[in-house]
N, C-alpha and C. Protein backbone atom coordinates (compact mmCIF):
# COMPACT_ATOMS: atom_id res chain seq x y z
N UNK A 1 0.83 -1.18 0.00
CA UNK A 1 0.00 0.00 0.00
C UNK A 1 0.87 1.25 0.00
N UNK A 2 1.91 1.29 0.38
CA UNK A 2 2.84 1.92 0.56
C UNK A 2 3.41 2.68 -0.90
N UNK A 3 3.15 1.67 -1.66
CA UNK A 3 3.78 2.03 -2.73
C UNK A 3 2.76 2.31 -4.21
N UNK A 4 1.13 2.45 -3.61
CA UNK A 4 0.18 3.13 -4.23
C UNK A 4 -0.73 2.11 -4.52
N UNK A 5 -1.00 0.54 -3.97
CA UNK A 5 -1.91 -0.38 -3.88
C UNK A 5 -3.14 0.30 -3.42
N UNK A 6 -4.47 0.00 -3.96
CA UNK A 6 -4.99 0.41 -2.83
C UNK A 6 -6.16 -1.04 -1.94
N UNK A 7 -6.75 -0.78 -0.80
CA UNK A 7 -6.84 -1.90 -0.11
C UNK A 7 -7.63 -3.01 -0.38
N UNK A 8 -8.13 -2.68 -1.12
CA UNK A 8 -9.19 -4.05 -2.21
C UNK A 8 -8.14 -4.99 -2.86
N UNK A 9 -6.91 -3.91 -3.67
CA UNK A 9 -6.30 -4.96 -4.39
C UNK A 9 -5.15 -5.83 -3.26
N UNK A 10 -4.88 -5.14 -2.09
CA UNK A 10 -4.08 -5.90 -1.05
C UNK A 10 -5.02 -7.28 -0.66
N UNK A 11 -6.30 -6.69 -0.13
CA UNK A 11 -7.56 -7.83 -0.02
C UNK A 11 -7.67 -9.06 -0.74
N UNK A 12 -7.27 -8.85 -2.38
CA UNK A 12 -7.68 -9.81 -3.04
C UNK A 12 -6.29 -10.17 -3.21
N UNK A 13 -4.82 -9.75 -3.30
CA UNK A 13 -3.62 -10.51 -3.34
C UNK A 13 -3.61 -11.68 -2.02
N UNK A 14 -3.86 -10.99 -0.74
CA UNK A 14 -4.02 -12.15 0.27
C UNK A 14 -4.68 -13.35 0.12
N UNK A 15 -6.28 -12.88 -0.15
CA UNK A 15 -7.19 -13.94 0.12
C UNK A 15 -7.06 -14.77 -1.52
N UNK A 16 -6.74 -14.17 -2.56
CA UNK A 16 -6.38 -15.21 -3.46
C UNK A 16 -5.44 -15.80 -3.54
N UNK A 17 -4.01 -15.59 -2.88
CA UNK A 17 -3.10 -16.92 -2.60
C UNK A 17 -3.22 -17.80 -2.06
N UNK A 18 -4.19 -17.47 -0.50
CA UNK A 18 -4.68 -18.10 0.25
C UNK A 18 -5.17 -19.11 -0.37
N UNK A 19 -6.47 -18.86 -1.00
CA UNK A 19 -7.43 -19.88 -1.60
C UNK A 19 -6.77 -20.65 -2.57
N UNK A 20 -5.87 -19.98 -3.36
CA UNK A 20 -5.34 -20.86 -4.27
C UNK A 20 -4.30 -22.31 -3.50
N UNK A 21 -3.66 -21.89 -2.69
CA UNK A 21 -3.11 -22.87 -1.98
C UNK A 21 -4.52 -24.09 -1.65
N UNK A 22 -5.44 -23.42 -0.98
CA UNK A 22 -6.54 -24.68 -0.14
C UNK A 22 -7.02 -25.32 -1.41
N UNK A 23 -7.40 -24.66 -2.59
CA UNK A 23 -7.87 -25.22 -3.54
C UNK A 23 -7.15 -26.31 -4.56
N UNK A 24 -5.75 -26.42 -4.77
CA UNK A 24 -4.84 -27.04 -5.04
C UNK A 24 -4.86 -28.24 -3.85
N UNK A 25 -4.68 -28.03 -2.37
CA UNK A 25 -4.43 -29.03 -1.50
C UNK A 25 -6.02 -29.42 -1.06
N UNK A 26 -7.15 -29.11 -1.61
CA UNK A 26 -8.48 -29.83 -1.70
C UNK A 26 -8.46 -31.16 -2.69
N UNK A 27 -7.67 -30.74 -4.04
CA UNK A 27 -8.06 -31.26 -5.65
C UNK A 27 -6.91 -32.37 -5.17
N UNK A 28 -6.19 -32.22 -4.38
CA UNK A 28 -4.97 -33.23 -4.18
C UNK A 28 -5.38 -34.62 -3.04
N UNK A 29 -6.22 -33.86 -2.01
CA UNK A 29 -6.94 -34.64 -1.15
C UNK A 29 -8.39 -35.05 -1.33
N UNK A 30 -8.89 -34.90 -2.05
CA UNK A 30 -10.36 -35.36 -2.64
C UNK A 30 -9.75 -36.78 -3.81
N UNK A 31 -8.44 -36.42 -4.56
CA UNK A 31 -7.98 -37.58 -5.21
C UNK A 31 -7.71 -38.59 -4.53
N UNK A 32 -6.72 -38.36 -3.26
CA UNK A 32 -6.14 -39.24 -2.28
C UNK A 32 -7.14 -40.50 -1.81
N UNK A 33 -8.37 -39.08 -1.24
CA UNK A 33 -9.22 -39.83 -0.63
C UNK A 33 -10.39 -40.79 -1.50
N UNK A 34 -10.25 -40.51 -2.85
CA UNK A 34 -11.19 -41.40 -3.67
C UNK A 34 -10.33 -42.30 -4.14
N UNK A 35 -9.20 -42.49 -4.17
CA UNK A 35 -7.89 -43.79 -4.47
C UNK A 35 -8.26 -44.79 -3.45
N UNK A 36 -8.33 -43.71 -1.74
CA UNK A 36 -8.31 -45.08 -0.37
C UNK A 36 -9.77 -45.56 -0.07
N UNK A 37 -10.68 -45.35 -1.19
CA UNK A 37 -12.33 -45.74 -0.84
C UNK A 37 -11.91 -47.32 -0.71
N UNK A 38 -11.53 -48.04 -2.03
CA UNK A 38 -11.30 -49.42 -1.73
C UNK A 38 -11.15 -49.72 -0.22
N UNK A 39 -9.57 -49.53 0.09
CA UNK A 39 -9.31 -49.69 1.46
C UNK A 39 -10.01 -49.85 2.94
N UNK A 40 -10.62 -48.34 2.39
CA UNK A 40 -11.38 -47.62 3.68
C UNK A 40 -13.24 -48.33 3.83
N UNK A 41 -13.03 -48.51 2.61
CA UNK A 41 -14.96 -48.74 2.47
C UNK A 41 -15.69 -49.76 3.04
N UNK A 42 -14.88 -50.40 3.88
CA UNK A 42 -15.48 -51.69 4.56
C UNK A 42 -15.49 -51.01 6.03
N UNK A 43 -15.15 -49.87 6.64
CA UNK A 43 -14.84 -49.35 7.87
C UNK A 43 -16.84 -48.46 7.52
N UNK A 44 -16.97 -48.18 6.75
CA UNK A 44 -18.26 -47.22 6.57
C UNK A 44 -19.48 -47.99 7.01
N UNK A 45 -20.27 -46.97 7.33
CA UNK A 45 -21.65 -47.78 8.03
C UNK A 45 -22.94 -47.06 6.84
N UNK A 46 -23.30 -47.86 6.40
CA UNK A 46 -24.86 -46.89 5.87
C UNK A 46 -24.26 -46.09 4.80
N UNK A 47 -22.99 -45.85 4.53
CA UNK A 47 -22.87 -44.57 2.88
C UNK A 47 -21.90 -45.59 2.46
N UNK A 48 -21.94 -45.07 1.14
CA UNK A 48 -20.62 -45.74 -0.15
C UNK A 48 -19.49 -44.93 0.13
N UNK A 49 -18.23 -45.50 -0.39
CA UNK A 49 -17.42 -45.17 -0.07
C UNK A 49 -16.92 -43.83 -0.70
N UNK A 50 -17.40 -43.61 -2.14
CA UNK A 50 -17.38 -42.65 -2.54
C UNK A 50 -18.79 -41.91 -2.92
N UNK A 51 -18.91 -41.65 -1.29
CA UNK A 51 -20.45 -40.32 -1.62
C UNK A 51 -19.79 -39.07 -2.03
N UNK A 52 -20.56 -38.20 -3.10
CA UNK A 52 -20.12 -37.10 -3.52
C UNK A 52 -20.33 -35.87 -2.25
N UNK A 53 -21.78 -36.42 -1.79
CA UNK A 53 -22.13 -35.33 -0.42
C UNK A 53 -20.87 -35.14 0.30
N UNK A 54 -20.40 -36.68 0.85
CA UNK A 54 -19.32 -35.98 1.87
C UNK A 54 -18.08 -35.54 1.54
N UNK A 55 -17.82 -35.69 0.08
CA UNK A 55 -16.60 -34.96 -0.28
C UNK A 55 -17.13 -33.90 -1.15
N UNK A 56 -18.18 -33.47 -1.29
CA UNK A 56 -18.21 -31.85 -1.36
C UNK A 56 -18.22 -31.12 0.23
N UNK A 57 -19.04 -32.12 1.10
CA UNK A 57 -19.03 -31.08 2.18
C UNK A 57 -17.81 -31.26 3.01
N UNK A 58 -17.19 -31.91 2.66
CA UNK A 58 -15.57 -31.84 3.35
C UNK A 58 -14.92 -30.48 2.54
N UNK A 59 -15.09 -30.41 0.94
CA UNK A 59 -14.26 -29.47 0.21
C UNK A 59 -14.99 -28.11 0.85
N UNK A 60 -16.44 -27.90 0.89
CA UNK A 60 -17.02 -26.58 1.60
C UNK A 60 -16.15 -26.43 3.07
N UNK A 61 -16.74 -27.33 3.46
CA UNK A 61 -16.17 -26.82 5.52
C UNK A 61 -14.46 -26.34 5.43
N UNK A 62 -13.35 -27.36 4.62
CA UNK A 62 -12.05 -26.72 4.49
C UNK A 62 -11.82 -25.56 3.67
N UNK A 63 -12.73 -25.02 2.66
CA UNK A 63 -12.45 -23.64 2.27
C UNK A 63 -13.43 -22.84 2.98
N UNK A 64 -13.98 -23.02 3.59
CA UNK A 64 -14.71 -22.08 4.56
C UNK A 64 -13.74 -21.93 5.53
N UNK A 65 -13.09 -22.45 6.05
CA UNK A 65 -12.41 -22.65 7.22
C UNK A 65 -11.07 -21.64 6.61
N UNK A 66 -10.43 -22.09 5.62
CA UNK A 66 -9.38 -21.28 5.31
C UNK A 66 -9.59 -19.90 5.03
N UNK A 67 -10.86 -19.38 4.50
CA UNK A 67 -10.98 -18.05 4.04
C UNK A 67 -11.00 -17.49 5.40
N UNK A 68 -11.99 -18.39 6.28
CA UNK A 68 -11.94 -17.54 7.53
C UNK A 68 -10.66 -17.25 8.09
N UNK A 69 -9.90 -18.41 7.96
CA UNK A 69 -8.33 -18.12 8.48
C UNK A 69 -7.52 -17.39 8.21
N UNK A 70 -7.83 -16.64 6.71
CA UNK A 70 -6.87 -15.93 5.89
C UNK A 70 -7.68 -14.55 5.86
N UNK A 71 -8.87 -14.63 6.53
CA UNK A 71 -9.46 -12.84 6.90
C UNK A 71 -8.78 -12.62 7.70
N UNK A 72 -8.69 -12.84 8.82
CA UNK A 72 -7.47 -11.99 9.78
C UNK A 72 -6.25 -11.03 9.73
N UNK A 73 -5.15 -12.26 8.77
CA UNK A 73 -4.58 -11.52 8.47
C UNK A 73 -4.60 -10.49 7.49
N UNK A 74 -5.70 -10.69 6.58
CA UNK A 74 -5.94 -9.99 5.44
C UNK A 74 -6.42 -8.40 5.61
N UNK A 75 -7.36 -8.51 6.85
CA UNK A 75 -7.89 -7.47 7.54
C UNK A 75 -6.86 -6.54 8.39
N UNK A 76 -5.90 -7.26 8.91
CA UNK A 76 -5.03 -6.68 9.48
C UNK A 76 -3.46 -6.01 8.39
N UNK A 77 -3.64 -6.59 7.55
CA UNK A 77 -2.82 -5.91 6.42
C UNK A 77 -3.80 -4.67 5.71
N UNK A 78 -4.51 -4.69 5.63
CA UNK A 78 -5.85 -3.55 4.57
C UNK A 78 -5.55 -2.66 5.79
N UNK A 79 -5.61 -2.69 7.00
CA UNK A 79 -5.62 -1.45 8.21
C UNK A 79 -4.19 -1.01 8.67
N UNK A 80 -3.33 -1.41 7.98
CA UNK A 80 -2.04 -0.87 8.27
C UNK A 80 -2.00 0.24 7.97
N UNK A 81 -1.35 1.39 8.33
CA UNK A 81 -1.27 3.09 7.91
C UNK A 81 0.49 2.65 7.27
N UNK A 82 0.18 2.90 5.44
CA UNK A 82 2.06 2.74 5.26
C UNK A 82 2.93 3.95 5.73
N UNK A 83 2.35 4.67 6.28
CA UNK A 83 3.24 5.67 6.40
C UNK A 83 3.97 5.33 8.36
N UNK A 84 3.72 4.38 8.85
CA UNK A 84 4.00 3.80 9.98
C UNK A 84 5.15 2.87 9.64
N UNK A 85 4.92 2.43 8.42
CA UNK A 85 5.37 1.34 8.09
C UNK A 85 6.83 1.25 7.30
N UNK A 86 6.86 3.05 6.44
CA UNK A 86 7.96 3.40 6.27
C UNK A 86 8.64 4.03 7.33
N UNK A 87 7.71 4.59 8.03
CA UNK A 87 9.03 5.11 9.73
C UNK A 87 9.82 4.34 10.26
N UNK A 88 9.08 3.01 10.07
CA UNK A 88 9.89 1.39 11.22
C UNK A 88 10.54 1.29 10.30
N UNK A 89 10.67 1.13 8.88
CA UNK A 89 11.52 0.15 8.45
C UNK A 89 12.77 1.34 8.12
């Protein structure tokens, strides 16, 4: 910001690396976990081993979870004053 960003585009540099990371390590673990259905699918009670429900709502709850994780800091970078920021450094 410091150097003429302004805080939307800081907003969306954060929260889109963010997501891009969870979304890459979703597409990597939704594969994993539909490779170990064989394995795993005799441990299940009442669902197939590959229900789509619970691996969409596994992919919702972990990018819900990360965006929330990556507002914080995101919020706390958008409220920085750069002119604080060139005094410290």
């Amino acid at each position: 910001m410091a150097l003429g960003a302004d805080p939307g585009a800081v907003a969306r540099l954060i929260l889109g690396g963010s997501l891009r990371l969870v979304v890459v390590g979703c597409a990597i673990g939704v594969a994993g976990a539909y490779m170990a259905t064989r394995s795993l699918g005799s441990f299940l009670y009442e669902t197939s081993p590959t229900d789509p429900t619970s691996f969409g709502a596994a992919v919702v709850l972990l990018c819900g979870i990360a965006l929330l994780a990556s507002f914080i800091p995101m919020r706390r970078a958008v409220r920085i004053d750069p002119m604080n920021i060139l005094r410290t450094d």
